[in-house]
Protein backbone atom coordinates (compact mmCIF):
# COMPACT_ATOMS: atom_id res chain seq x y z
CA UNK A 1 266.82 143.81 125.00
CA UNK A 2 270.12 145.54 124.55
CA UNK A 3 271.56 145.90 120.87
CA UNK A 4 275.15 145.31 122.22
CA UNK A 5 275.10 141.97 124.87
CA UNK A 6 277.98 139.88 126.30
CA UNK A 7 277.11 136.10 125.38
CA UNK A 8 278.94 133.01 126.69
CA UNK A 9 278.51 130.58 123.89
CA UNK A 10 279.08 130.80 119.56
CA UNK A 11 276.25 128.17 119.36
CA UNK A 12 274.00 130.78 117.56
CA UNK A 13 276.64 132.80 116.46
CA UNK A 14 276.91 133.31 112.03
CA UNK A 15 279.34 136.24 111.70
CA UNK A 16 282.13 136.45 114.16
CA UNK A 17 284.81 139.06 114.16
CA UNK A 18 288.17 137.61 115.65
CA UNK A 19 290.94 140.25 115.48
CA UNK A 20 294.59 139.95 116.42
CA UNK A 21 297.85 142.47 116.91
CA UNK A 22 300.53 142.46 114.38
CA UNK A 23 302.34 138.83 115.46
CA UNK A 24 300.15 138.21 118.09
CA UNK A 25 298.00 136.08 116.03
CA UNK A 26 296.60 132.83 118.28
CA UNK A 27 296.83 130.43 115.64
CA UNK A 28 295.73 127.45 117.69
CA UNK A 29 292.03 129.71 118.88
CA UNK A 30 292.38 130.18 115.04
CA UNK A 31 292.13 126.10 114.32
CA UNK A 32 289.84 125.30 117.33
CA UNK A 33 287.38 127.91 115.39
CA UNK A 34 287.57 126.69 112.28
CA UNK A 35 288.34 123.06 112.38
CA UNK A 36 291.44 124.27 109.71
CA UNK A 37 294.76 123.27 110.60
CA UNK A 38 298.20 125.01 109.69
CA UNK A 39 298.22 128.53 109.47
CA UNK A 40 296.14 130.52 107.27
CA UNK A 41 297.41 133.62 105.65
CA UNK A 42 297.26 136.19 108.35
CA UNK A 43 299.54 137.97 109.87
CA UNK A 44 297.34 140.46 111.70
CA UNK A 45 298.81 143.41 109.64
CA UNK A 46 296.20 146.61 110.05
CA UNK A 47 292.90 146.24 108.21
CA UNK A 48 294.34 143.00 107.41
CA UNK A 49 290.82 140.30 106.66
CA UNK A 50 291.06 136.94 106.01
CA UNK A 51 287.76 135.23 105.49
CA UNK A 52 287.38 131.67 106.86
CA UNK A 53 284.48 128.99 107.82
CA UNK A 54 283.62 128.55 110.91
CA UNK A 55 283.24 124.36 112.65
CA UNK A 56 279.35 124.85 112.77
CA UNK A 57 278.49 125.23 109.23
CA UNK A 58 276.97 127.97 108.01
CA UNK A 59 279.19 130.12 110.49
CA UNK A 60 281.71 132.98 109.49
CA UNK A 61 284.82 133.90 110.74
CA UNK A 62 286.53 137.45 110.00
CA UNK A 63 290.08 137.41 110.89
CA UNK A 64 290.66 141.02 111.53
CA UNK A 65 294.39 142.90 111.47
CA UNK A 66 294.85 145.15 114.36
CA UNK A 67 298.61 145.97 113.59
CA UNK A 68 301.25 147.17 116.04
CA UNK A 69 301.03 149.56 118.68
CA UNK A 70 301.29 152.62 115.87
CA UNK A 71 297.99 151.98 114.86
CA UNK A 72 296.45 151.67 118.60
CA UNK A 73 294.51 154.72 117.74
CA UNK A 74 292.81 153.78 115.06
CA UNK A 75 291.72 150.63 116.51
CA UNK A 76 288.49 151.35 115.28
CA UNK A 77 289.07 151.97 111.78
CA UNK A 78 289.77 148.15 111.45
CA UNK A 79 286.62 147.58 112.87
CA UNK A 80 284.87 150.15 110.23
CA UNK A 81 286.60 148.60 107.58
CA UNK A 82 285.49 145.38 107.97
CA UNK A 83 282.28 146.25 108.10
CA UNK A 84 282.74 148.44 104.75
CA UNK A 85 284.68 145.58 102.99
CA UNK A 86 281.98 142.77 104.42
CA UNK A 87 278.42 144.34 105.29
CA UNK A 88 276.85 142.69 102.41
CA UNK A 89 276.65 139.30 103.71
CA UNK A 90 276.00 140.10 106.91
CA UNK A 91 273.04 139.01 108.76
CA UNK A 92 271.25 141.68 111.58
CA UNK A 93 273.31 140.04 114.55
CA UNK A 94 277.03 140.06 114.21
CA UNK A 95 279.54 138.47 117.22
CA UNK A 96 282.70 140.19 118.28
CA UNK A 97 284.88 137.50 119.65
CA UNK A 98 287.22 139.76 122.33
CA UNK A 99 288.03 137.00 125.17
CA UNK A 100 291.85 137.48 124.28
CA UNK A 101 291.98 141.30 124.02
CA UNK A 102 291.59 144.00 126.92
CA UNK A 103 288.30 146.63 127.57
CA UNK A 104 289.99 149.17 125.26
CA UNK A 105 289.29 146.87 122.00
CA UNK A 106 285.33 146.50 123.24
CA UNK A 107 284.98 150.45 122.75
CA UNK A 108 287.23 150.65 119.70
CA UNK A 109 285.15 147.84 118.18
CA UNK A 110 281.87 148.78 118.53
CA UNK A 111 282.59 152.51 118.09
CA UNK A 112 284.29 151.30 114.41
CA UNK A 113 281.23 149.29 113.81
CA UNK A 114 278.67 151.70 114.67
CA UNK A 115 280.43 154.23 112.49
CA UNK A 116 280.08 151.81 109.68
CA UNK A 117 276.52 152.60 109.75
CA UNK A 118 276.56 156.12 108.15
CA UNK A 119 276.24 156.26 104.77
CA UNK A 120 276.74 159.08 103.07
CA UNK A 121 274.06 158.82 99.80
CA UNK A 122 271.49 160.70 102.05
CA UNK A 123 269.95 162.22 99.07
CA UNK A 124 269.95 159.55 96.38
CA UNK A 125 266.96 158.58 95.56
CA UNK A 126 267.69 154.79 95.41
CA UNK A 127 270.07 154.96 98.43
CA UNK A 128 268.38 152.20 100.58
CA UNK A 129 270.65 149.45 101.28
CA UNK A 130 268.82 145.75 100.83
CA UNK A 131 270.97 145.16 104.05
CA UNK A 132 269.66 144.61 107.50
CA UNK A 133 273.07 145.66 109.16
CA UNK A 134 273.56 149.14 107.03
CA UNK A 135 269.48 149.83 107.91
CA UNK A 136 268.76 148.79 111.10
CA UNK A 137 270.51 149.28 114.83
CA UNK A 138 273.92 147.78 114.96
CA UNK A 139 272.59 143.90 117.16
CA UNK A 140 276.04 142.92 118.33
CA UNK A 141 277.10 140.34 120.74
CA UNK A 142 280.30 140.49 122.28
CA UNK A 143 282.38 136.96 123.45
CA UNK A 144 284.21 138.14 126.40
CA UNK A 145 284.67 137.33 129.85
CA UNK A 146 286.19 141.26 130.65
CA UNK A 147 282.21 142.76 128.64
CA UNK A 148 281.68 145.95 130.51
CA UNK A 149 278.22 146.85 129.31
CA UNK A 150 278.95 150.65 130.91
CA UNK A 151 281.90 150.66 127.90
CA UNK A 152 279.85 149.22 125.42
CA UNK A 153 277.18 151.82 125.32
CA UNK A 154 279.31 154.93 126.04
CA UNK A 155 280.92 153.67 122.54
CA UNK A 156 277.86 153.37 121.02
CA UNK A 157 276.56 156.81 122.01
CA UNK A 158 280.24 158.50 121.01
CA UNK A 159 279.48 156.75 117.24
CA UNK A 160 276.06 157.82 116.69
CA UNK A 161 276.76 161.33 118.00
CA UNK A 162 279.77 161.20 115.79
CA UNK A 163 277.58 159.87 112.69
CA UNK A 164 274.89 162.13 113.15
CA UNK A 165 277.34 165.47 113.28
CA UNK A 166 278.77 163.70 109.61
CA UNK A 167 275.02 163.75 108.35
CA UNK A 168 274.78 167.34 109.30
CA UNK A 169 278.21 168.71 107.83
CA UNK A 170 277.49 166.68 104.86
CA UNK A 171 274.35 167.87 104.11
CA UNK A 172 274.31 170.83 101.43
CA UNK A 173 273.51 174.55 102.19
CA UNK A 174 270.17 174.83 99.94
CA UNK A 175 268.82 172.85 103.18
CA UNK A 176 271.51 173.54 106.10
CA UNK A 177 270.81 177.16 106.51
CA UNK A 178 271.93 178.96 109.98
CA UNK A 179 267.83 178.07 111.08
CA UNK A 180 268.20 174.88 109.96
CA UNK A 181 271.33 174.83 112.49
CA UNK A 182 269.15 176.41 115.48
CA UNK A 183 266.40 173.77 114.77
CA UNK A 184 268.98 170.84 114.93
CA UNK A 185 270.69 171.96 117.71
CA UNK A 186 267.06 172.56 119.70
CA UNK A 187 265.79 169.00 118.62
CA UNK A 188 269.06 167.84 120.08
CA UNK A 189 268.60 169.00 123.29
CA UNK A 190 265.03 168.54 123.48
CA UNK A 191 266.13 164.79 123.16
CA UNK A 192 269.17 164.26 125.44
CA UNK A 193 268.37 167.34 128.09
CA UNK A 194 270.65 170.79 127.43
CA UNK A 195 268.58 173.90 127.02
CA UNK A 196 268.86 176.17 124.07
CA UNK A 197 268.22 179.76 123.17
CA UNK A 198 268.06 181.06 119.88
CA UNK A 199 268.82 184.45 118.93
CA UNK A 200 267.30 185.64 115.39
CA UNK A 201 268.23 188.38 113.63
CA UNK A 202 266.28 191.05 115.03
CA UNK A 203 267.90 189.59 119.05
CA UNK A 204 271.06 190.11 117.35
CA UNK A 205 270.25 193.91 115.86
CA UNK A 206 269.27 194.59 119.92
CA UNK A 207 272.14 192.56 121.48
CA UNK A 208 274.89 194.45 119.27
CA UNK A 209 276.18 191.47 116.98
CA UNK A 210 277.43 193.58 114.58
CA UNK A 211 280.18 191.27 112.82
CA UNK A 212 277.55 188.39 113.04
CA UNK A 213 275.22 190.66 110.99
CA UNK A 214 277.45 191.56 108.91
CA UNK A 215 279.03 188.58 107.43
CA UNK A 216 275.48 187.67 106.75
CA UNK A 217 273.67 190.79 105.46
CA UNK A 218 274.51 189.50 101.77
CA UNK A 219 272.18 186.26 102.53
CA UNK A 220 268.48 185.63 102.03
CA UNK A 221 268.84 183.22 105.23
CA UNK A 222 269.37 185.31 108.28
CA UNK A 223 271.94 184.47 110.69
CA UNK A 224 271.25 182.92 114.13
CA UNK A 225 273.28 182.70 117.01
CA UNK A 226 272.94 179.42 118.59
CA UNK A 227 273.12 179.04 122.70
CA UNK A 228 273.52 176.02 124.13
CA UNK A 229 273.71 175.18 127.92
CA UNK A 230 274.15 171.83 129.43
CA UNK A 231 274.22 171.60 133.17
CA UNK A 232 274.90 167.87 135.80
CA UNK A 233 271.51 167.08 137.81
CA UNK A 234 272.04 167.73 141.44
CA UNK A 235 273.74 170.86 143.17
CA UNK A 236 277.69 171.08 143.65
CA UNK A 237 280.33 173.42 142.25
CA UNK A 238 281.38 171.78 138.87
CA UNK A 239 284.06 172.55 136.24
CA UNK A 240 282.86 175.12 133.63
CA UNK A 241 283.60 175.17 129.75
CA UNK A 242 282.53 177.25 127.21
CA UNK A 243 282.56 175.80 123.61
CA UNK A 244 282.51 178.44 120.50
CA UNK A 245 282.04 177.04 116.97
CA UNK A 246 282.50 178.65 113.51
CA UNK A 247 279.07 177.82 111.65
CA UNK A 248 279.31 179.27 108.20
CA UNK A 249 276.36 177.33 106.64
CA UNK A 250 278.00 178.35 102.78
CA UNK A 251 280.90 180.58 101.99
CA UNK A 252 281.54 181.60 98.59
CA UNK A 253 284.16 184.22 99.75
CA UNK A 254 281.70 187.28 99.79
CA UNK A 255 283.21 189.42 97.47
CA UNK A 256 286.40 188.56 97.97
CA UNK A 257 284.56 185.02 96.04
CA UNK A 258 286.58 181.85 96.07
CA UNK A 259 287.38 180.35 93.13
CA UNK A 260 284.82 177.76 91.62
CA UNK A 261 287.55 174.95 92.03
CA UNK A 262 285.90 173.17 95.25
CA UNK A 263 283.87 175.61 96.18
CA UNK A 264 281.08 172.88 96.26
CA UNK A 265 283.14 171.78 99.55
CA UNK A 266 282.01 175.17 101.48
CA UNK A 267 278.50 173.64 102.56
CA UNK A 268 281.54 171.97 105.37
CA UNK A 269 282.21 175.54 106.40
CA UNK A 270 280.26 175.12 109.72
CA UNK A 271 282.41 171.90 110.72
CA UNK A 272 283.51 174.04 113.78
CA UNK A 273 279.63 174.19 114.45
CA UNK A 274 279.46 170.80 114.45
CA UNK A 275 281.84 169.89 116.68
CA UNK A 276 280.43 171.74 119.23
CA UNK A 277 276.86 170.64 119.00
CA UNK A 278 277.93 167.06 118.66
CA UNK A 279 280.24 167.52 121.57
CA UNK A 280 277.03 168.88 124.00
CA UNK A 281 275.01 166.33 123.08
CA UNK A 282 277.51 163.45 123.66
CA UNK A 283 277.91 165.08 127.30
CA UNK A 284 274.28 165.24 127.87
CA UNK A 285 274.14 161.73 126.47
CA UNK A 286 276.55 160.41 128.91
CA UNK A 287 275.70 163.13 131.97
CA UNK A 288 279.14 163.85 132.92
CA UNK A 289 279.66 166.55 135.88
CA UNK A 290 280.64 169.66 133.79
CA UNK A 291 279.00 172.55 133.04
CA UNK A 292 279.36 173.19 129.53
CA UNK A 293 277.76 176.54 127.17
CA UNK A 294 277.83 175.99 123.79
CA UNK A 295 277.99 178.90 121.45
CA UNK A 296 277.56 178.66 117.90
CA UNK A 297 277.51 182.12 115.52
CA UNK A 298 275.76 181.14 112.07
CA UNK A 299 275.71 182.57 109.03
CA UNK A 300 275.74 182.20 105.33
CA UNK A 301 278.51 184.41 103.38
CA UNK A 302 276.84 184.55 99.70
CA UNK A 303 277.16 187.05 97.25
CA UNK A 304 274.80 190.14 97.07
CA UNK A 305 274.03 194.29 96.42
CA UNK A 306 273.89 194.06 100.27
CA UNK A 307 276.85 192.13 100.93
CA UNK A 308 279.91 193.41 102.83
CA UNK A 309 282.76 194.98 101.09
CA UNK A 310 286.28 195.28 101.12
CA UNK A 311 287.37 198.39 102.85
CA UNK A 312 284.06 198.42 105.15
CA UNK A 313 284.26 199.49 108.65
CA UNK A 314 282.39 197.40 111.09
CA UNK A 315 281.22 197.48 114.91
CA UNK A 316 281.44 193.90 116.75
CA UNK A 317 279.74 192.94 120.10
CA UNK A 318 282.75 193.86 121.87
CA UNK A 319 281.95 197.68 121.06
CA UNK A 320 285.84 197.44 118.79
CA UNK A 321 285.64 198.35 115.36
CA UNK A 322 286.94 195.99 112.30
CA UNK A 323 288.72 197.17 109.00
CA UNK A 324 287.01 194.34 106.54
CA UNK A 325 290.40 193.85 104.19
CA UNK A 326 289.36 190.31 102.33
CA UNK A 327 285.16 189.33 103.04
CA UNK A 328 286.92 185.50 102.73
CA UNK A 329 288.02 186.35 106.01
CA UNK A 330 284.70 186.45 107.55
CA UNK A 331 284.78 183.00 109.87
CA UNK A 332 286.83 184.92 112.48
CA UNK A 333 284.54 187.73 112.27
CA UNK A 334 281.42 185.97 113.68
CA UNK A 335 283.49 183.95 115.96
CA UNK A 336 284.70 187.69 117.37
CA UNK A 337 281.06 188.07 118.74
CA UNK A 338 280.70 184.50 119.46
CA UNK A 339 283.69 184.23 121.86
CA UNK A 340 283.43 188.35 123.03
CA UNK A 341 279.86 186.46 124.10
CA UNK A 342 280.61 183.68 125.54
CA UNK A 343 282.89 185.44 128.20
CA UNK A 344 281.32 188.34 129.08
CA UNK A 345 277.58 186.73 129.22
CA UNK A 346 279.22 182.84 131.35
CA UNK A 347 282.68 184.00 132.65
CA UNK A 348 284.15 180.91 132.06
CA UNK A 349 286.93 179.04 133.49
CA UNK A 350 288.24 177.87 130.14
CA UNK A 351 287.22 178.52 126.74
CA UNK A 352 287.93 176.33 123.33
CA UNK A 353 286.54 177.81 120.03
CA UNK A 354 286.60 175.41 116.52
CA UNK A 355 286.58 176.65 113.83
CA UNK A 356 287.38 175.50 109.94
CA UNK A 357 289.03 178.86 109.41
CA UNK A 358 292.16 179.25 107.28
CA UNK A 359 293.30 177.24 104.49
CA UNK A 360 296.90 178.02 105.86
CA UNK A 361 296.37 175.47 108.11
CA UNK A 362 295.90 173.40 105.17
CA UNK A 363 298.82 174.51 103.92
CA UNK A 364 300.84 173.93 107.20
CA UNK A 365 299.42 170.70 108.70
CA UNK A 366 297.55 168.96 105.47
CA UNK A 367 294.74 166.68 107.07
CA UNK A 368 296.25 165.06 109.32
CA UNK A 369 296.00 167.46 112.56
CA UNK A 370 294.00 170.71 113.89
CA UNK A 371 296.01 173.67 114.07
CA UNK A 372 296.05 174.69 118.10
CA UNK A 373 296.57 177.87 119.57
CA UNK A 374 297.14 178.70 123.06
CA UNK A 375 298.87 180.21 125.80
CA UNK A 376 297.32 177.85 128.57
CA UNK A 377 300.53 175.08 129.02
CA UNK A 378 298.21 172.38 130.80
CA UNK A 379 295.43 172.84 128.00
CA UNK A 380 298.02 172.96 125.28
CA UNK A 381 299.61 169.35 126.79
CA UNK A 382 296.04 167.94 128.08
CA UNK A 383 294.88 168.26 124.17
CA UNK A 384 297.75 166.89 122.35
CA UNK A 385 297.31 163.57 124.47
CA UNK A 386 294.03 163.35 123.86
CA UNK A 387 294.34 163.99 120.23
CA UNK A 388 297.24 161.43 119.85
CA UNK A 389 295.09 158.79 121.82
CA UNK A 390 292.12 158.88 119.61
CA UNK A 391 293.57 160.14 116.69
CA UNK A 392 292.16 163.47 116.48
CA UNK A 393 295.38 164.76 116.30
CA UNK A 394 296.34 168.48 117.32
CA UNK A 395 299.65 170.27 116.62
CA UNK A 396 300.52 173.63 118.33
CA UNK A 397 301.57 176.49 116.60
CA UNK A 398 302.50 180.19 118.27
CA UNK A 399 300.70 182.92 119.18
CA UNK A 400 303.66 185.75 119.60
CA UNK A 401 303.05 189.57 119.53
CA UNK A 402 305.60 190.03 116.62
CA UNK A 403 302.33 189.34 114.41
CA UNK A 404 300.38 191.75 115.65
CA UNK A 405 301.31 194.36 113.40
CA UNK A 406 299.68 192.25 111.17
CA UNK A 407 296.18 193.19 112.39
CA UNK A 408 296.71 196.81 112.74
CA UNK A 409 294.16 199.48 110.38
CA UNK A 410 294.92 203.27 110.12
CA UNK A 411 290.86 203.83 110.65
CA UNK A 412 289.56 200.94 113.05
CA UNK A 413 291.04 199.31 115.82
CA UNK A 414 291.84 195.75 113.99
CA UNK A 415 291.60 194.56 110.59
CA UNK A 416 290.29 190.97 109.88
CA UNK A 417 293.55 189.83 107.93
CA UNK A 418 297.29 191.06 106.88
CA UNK A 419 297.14 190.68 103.42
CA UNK A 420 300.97 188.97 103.27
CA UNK A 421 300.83 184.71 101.77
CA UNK A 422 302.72 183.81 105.30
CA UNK A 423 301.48 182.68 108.49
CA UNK A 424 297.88 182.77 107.55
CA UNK A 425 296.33 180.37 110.23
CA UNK A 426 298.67 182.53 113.68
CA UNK A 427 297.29 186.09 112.25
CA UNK A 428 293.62 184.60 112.13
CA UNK A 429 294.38 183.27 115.92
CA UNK A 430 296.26 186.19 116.64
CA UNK A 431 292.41 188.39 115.81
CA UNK A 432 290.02 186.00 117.75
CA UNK A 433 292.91 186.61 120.77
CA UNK A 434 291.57 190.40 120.26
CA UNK A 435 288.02 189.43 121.08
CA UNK A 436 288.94 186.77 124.36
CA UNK A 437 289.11 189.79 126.86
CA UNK A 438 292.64 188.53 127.83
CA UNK A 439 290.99 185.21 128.79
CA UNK A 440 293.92 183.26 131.19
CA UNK A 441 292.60 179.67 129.31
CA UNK A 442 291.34 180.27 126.15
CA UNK A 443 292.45 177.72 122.94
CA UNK A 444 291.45 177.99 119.36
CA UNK A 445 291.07 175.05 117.09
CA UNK A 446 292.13 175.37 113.18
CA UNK A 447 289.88 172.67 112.53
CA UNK A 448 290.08 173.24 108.42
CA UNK A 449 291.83 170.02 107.26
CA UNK A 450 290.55 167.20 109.93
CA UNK A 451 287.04 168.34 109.79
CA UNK A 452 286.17 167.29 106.24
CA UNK A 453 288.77 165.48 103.71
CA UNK A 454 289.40 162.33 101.32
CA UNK A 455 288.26 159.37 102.83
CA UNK A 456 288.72 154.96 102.02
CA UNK A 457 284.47 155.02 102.45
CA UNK A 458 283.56 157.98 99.85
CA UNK A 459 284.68 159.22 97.01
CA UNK A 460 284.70 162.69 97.40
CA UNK A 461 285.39 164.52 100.18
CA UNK A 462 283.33 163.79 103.41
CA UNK A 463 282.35 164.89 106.42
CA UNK A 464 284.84 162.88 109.41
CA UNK A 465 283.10 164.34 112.51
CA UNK A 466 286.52 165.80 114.32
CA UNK A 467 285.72 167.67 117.17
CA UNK A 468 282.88 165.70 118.81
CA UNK A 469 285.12 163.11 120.80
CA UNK A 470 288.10 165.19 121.34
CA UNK A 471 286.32 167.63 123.10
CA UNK A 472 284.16 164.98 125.14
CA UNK A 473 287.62 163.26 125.86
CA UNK A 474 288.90 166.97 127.04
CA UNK A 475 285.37 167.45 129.53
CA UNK A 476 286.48 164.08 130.71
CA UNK A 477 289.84 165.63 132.53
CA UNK A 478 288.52 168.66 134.22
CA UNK A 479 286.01 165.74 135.66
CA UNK A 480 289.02 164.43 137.22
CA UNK A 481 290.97 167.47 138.18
């Protein structure tokens, strides 16, 4: 039997979700529901709940606030929220009552309600929930004449991909080391069908990964680069994307060290990681027509006798050499081998590297959008839509030759950062740019605000899995040009 179902009666029904636009509130549904007449006190404000009783008894009935059409895109945090603000009385079987609403709301519900199912005490040692909805599979029945089943379980898919890659940025370095990465990533594809090739440290000693190796020589866990390769059953010509992620499993800074003030937060340095392997297993999961290669360069950046220095002069896979100024800098040195990789070894028609790089980006954009870089117009536009839509918001910012000056060493041919307090996040995209080969459609994502921040459902800062359904939503438009 299928966890999500359409059903055609309430009969059986004890916890049914009715939500409503901003003044679009059916108050007469509301009444034939309830048995209540006059208008209760909803106005269908977002995240707006109003709890009432439902004609047969023992029923429920959630009135849930969908707001006006600026909150479209986070349709589904209404949907999360409820379930955070009302889980504990919930039964295993829940109703979503969408016969007045379109097919967009059935994704944006049961993706919100799926999502409610991560919880983030993975370590504590009394963190079972007594709750059959928070420890079981969401069991959801949807009242709906317009149910697509096809929508229902691509949502369901997206969420759990989505909570899983949360899980994995959230979990802390003493157990997410770079192998730790390569074993998740080949369990992954082992269970929804991309292949995977992992390259240890003595593979990247013969293969030339110099900056890779380096950034990690201070570590007792050896760095791994990660390979992953999803290709569409059958034979044609499909579109080809290559995916590059950041995945710092730690960074203290090398010694260039961070201060202590959040440092704790650095286990969420391999965010751009993340979004990558999420993203090819939510395309295996749902078997769209692209070819995608994943690419993922891991390592941690600790403290050491070994470790790199300031002032060091290293080699890189492209055969250029890097003038280390600041060993903070290091995320855009093993994404230099990672991306140099990924288009000399695939030749790719377009290339997108993520990365949780610079806290400029921070600085410029807060958490509320990725910094994006590129000189590819119908990328550039094709992301920004997609980001708006879903709210994984993207903002672009330049990528002019006036900063290259910024890169340039007296003894190598680039240095890995300027050294001025301006501009931090372009110089960082102006280096990776260095490493593309002159790629026509390449785009970097300054993923270092969205991919971990302040949440309403933690209090610290958590893991939000950015990344994984942008770039799905992305693979979904060179399936249709």
């Amino acid at each position: 039997m299928k966890v999500i179902q359409q059903v055609n009666d309430l009969s059986s029904a004890r916890h049914i979700i009715l939500p409503f636009y901003q003044n679009e509130v059916d108050y007469q549904l509301i009444s034939e529901l309830t048995g209540i007449q006059g208008q209760p006190d909803f106005q269908g404000k977002f995240k707006q709940i109003n709890t009432l009783p439902h004609v047969q008894g023992e029923s429920i009935l959630y009135l849930v606030g969908l707001g006006t059409s600026k909150d479209a895109s986070l349709a589904h945090d209404a949907f999360r929220w409820i379930s955070h603000k009302r889980n504990h009385a919930w039964k295993e079987t829940i109703t979503l009552y969408l016969d007045h609403l379109n097919h967009h709301l059935l994704f944006e519900a049961i993706y919100g309600l799926v999502l409610s199912k991560y919880q983030i005490g993975q370590h504590k040692t009394n963190g079972k929930h007594n709750n059959d909805f928070l420890n079981n599979e969401v069991q959801c029945k949807v009242y709906s004449k317009s149910f697509n089943q096809a929508v229902a379980d691509e949502a369901r898919a997206t969420a759990k991909t989505v909570n899983a890659i949360k899980k994995l940025v959230d979990t802390p370095s003493n157990i997410k080391t770079p192998s730790y990465l390569a074993e998740w990533a080949e369990d992954s594809g082992s269970r929804f069908g991309f292949k995977t090739k992992i390259l240890d440290k003595e593979a990247l000693q013969k293969g030339g990964f110099e900056a890779l190796l380096a950034v990690g020589q201070g570590s007792r866990f050896e760095p791994r680069l990660i390979q992953m390769e999803y290709r569409p059953s059958g034979t044609g010509d499909y579109p080809q994307l290559a995916l590059v992620g950041k995945g710092i499993t730690f960074d203290t800074g090398g010694l260039s060290i961070k201060p202590s003030n959040n440092m704790h937060y650095m286990k969420s340095d391999m965010g751009g990681a993340a979004a990558v392997m999420g993203a090819l297993e939510l395309i295996s999961r749902l078997n769209l027509p692209v070819h995608v290669i994943g690419i993922v360069a891991s390592a941690e950046n600790a403290v050491d006798a070994n470790s790199l220095k300031p002032g060091d002069v290293i080699g890189s896979y492209s055969g250029k050499t890097i003038e280390v100024i600041d060993t903070d800098a290091e995320g855009r040195l093993v994404l230099a081998d990672a991306i140099n990789y990924a288009v000399k070894e695939f030749n790719p028609e377009k290339v997108i590297d993520l990365a949780t790089l610079t806290g400029s980006s921070v600085a410029t954009l807060g958490h509320t959008a990725a910094s994006m870089f590129s000189n590819h117009e119908t990328m550039r536009s094709e992301m920004s839509a997609i980001g708006d839509r879903i709210h994984e918001r993207v903002w672009p910012l330049p990528l002019y030759d006036d900063f290259k000056s910024d890169l340039h060493s007296d003894i190598a041919d680039v240095s890995n950062y300027s050294g001025k307090p301006i501009a931090g996040a372009i110089t960082a995209a102006k280096f990776l740019e260095v490493f593309t080969d002159d790629h026509p459609a390449w785009m970097h994502l300054d993923i270092a605000g969205t991919a971990f921040s302040d949440s309403a459902y933690a209090k610290m800062q958590s893991a939000t899995g950015y990344g994984v359904r942008l770039l799905t939503e992305y693979v979904k438009t060179l399936i249709q040009s």
